[in-house]
N, C-alpha and C. Protein backbone atom coordinates (compact mmCIF):
# COMPACT_ATOMS: atom_id res chain seq x y z
N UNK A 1 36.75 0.29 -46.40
CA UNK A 1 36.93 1.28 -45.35
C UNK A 1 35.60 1.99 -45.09
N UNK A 2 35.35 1.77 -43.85
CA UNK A 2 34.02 2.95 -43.59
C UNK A 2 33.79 4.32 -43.49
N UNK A 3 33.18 4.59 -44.23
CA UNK A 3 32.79 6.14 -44.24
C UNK A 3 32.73 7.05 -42.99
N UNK A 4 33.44 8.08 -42.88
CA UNK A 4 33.17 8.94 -41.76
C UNK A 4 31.75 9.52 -41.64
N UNK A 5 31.23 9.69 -40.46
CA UNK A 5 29.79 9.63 -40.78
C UNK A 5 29.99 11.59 -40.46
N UNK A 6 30.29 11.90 -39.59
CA UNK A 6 30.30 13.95 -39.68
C UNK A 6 31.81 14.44 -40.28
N UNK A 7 32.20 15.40 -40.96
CA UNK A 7 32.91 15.86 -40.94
C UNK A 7 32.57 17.67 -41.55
N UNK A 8 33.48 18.09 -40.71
CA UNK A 8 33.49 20.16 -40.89
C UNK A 8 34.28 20.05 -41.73
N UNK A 9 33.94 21.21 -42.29
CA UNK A 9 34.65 21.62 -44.06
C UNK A 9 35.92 20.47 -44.40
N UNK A 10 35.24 19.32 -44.32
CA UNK A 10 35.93 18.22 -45.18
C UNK A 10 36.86 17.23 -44.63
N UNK A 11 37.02 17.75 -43.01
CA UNK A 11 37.67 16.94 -41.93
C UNK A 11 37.02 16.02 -41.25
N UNK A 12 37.20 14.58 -41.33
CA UNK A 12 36.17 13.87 -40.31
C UNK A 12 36.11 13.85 -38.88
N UNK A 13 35.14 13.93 -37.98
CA UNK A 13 35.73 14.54 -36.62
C UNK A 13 34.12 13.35 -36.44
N UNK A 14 34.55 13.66 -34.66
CA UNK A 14 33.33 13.36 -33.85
C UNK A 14 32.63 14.65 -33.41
N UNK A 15 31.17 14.45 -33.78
CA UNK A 15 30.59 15.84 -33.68
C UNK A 15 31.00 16.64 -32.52
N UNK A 16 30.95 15.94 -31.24
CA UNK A 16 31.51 16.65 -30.10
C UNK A 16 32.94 17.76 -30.06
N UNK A 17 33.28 17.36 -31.25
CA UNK A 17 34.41 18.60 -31.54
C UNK A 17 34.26 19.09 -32.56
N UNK A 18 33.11 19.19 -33.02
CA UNK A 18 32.65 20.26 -34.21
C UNK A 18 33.14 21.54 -34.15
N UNK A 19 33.00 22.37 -32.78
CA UNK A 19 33.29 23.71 -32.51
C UNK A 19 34.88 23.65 -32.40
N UNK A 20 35.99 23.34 -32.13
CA UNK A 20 37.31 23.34 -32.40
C UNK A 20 37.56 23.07 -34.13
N UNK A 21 37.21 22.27 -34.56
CA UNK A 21 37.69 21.81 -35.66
C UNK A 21 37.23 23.12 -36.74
N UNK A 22 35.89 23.75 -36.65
CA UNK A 22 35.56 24.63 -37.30
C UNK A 22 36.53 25.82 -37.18
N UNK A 23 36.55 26.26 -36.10
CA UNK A 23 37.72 27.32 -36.11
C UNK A 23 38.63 27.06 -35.98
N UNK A 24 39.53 25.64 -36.39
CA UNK A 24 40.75 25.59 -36.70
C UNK A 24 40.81 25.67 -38.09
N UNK A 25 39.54 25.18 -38.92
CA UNK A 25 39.93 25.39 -40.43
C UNK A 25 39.63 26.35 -40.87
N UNK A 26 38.80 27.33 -39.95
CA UNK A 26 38.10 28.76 -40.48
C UNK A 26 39.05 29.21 -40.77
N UNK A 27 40.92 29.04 -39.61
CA UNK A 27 41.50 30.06 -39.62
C UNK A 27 42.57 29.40 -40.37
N UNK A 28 42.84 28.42 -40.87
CA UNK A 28 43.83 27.73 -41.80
C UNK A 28 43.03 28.48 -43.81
N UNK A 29 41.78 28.84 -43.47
CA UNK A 29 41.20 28.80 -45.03
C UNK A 29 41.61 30.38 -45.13
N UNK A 30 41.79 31.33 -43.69
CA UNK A 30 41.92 32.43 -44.20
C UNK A 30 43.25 32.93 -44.42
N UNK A 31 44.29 31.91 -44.90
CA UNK A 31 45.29 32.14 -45.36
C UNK A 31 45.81 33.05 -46.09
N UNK A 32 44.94 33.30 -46.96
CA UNK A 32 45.56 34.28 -47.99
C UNK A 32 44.16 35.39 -47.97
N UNK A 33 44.06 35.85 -46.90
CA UNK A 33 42.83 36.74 -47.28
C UNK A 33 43.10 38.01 -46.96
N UNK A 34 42.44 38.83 -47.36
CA UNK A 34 42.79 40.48 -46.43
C UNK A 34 42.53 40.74 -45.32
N UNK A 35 42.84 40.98 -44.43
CA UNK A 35 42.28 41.33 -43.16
C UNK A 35 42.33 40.41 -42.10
N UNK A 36 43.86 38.82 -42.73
CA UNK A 36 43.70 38.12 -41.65
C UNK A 36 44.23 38.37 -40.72
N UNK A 37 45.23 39.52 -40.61
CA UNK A 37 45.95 39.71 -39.13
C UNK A 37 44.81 40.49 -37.94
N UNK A 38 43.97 41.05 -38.45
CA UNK A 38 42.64 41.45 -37.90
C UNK A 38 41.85 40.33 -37.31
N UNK A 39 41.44 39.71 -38.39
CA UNK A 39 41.15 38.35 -38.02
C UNK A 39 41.08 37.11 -37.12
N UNK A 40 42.68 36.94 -37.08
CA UNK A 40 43.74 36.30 -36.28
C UNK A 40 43.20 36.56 -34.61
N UNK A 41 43.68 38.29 -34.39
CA UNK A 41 43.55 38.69 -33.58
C UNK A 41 42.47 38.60 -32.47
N UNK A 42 40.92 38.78 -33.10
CA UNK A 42 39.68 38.61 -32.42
C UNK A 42 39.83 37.04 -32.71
N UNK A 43 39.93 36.39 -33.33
CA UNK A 43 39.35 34.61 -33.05
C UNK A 43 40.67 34.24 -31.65
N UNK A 44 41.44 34.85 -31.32
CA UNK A 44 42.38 34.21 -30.22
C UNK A 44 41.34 34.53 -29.21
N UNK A 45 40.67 35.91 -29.26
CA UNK A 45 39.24 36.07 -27.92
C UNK A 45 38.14 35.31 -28.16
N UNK A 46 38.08 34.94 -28.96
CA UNK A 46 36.78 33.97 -29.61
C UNK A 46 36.28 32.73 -28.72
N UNK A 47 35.34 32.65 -28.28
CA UNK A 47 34.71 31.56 -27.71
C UNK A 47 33.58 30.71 -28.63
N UNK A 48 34.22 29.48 -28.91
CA UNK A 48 32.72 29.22 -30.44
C UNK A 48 32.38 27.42 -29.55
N UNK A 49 31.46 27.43 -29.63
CA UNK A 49 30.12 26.62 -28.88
C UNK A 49 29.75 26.11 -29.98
N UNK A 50 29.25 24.35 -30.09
CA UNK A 50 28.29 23.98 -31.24
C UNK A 50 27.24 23.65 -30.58
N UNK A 51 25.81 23.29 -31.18
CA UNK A 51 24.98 22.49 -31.29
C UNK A 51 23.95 22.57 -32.62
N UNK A 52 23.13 21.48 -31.95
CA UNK A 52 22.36 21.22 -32.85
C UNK A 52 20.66 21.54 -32.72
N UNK A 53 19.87 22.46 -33.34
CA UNK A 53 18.89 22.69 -33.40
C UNK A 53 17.52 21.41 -33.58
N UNK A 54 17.31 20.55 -33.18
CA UNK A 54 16.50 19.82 -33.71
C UNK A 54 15.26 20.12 -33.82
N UNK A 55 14.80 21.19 -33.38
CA UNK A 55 13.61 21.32 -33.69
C UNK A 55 13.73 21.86 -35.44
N UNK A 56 14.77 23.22 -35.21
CA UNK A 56 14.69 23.55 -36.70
C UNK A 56 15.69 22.92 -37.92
N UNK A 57 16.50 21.70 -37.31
CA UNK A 57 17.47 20.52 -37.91
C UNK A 57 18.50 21.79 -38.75
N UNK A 58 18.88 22.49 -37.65
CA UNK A 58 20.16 22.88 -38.27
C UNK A 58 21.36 23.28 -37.15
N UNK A 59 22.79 22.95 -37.47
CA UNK A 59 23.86 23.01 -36.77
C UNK A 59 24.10 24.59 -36.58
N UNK A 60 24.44 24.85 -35.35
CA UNK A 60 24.72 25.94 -35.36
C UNK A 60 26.41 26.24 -34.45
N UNK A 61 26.88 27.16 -35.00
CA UNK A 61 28.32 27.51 -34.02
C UNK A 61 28.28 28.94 -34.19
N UNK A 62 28.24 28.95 -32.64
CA UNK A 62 27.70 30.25 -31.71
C UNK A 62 29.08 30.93 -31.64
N UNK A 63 29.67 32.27 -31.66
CA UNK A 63 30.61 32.21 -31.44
C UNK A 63 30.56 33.73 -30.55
N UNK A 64 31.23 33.62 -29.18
CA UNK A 64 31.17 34.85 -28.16
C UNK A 64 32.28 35.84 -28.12
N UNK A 65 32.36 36.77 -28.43
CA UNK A 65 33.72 37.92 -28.12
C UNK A 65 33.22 38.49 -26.57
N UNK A 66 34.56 38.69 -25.78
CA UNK A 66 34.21 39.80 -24.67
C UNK A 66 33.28 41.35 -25.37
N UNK A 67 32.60 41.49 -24.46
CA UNK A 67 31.95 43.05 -24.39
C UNK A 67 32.84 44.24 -24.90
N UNK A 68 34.10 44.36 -24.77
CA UNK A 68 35.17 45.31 -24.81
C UNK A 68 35.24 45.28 -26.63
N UNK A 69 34.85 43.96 -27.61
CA UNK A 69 34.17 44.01 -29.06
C UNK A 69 33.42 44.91 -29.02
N UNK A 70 33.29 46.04 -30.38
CA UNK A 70 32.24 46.77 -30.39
C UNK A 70 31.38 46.28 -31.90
N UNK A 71 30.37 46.81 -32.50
CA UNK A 71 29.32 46.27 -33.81
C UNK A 71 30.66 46.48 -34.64
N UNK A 72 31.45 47.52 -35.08
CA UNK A 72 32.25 47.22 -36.26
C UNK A 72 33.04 45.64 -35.76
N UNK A 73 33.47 45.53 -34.79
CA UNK A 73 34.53 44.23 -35.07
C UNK A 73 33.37 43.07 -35.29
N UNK A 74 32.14 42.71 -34.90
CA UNK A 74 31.55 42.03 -34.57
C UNK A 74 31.12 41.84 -36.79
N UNK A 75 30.74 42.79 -37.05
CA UNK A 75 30.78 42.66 -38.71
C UNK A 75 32.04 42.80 -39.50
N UNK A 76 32.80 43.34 -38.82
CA UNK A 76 33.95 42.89 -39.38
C UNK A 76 34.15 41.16 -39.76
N UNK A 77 33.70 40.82 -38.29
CA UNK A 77 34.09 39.32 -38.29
C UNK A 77 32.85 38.39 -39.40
N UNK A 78 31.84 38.81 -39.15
CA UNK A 78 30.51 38.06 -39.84
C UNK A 78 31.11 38.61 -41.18
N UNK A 79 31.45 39.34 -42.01
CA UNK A 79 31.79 39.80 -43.24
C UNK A 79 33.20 38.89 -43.83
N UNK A 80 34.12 38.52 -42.54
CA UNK A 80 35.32 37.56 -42.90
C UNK A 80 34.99 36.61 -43.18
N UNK A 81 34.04 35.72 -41.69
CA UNK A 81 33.97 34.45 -41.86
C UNK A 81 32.73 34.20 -43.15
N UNK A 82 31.83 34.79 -43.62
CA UNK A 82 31.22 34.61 -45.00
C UNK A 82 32.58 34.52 -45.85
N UNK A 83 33.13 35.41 -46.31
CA UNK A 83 34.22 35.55 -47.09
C UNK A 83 34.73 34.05 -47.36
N UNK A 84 35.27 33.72 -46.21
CA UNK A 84 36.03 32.59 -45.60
C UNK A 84 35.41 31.55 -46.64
N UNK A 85 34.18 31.47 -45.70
CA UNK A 85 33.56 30.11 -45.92
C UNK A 85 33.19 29.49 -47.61
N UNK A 86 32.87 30.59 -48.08
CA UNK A 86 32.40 30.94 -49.54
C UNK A 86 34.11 30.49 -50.27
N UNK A 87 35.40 30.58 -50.03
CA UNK A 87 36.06 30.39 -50.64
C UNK A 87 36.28 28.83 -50.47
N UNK A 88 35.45 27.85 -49.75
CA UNK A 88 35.69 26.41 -49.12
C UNK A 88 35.28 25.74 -50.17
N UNK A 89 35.97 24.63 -50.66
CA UNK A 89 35.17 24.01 -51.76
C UNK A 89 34.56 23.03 -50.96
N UNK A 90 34.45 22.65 -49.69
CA UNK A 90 33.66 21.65 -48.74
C UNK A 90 32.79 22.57 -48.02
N UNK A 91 31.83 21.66 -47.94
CA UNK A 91 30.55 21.93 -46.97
C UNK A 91 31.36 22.06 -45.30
N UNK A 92 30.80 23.26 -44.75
CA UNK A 92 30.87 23.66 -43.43
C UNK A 92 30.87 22.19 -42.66
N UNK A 93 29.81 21.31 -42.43
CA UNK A 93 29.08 20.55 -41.89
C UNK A 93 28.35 19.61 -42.68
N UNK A 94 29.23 18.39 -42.93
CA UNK A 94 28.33 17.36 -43.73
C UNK A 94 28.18 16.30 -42.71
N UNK A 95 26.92 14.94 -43.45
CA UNK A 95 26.83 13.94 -42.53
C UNK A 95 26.42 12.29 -43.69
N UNK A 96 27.65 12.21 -43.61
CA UNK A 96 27.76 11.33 -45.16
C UNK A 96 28.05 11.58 -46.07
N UNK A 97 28.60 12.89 -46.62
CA UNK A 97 29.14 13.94 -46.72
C UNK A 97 27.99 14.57 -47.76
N UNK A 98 26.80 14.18 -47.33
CA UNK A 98 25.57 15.07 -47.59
C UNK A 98 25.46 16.90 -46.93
N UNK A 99 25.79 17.67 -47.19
CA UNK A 99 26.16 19.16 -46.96
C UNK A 99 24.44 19.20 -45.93
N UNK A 100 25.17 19.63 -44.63
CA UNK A 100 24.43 19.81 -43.55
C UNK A 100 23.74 21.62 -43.56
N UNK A 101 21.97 22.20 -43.26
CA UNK A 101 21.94 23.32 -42.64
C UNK A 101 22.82 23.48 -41.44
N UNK A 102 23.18 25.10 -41.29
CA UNK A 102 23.92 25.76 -40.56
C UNK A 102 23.90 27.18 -40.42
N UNK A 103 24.39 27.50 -39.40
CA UNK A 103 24.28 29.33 -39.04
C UNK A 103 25.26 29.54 -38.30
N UNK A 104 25.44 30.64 -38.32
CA UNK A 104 26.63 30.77 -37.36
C UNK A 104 26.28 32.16 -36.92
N UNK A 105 26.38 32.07 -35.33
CA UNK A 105 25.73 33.43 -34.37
C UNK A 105 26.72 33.73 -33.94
N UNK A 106 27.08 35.23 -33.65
CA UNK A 106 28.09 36.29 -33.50
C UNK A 106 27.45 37.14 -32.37
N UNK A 107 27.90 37.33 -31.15
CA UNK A 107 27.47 38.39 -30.45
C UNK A 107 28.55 38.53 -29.35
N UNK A 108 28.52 39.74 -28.64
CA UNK A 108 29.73 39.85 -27.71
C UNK A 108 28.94 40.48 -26.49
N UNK A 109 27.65 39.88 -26.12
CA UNK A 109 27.00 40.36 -24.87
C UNK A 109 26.89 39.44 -23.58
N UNK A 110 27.30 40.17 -22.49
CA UNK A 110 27.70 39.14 -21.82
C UNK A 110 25.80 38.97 -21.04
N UNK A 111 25.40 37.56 -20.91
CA UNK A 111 24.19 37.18 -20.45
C UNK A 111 24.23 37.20 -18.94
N UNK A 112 23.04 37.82 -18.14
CA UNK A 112 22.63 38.22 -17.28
C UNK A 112 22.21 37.01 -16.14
N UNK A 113 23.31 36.63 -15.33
CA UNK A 113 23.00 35.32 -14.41
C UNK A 113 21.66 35.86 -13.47
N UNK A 114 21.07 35.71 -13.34
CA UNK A 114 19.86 36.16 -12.60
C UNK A 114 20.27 35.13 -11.07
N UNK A 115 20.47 33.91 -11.34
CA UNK A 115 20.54 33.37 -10.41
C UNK A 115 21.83 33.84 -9.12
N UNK A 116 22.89 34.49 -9.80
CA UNK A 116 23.79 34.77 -8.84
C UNK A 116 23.57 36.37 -7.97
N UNK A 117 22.45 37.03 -9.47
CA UNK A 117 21.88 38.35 -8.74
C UNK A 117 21.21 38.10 -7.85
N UNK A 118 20.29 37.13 -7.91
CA UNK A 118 19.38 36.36 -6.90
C UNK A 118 20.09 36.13 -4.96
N UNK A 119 20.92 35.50 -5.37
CA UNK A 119 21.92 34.91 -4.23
C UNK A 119 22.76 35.95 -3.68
N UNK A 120 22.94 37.16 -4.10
CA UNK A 120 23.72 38.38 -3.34
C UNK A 120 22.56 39.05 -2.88
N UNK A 121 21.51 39.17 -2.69
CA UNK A 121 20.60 39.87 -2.01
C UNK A 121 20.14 39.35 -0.75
């Protein structure tokens, strides 16, 4: 049988669904944790994006809250998903199931289309 060549915390996937599969197991691992109904709550607003850094060869999953998030929920959440992840006995992101670099970015600011400010003037 051939080896899955990517899989997120221990699931084999096609990288192109890296960002679903991660926060489906983020939120299956925080089963028994404190603060998952908190939790729960902001990842249903959660927007999480993958890629891959090649210049600095590490995976990253970006993850966006609406603006209406303020800094406590935003560390609330970076303080869970460490929590989380740290209780995984699998690597976030392996590739052969060699344990892949990774980061994971948190922000709830909404980015400034210049181009559509552009086009209403």
């Amino acid at each position: 049988m051939a080896q899955t060549m990517w899989k997120v915390f221990g699931i084999p996937e096609n990288i192109t669904e890296s960002a679903i599969i991660w926060k489906e197991q983020l939120i299956e691992l925080s089963r028994r944790k404190k603060g998952r109904p908190k939790f729960l709550e902001i990842m249903e607003d959660v927007t999480v994006e993958y890629f891959f850094d090649a210049i600095e060869e590490v995976h990253v999953f970006d993850l966006h809250l609406p603006e209406s998030y303020g800094l406590e929920d935003l560390e609330f959440l970076r303080d869970f998903i460490v929590k989380t992840i740290k209780s995984s006995d699998e690597p976030v992101i392996s590739l052969f199931d060699e344990p892949q670099r990774y980061t994971v970015v948190i922000s709830s600011e909404e980015e400034e289309d210049h181009y559509r400010g552009m086009r209403k003037r």
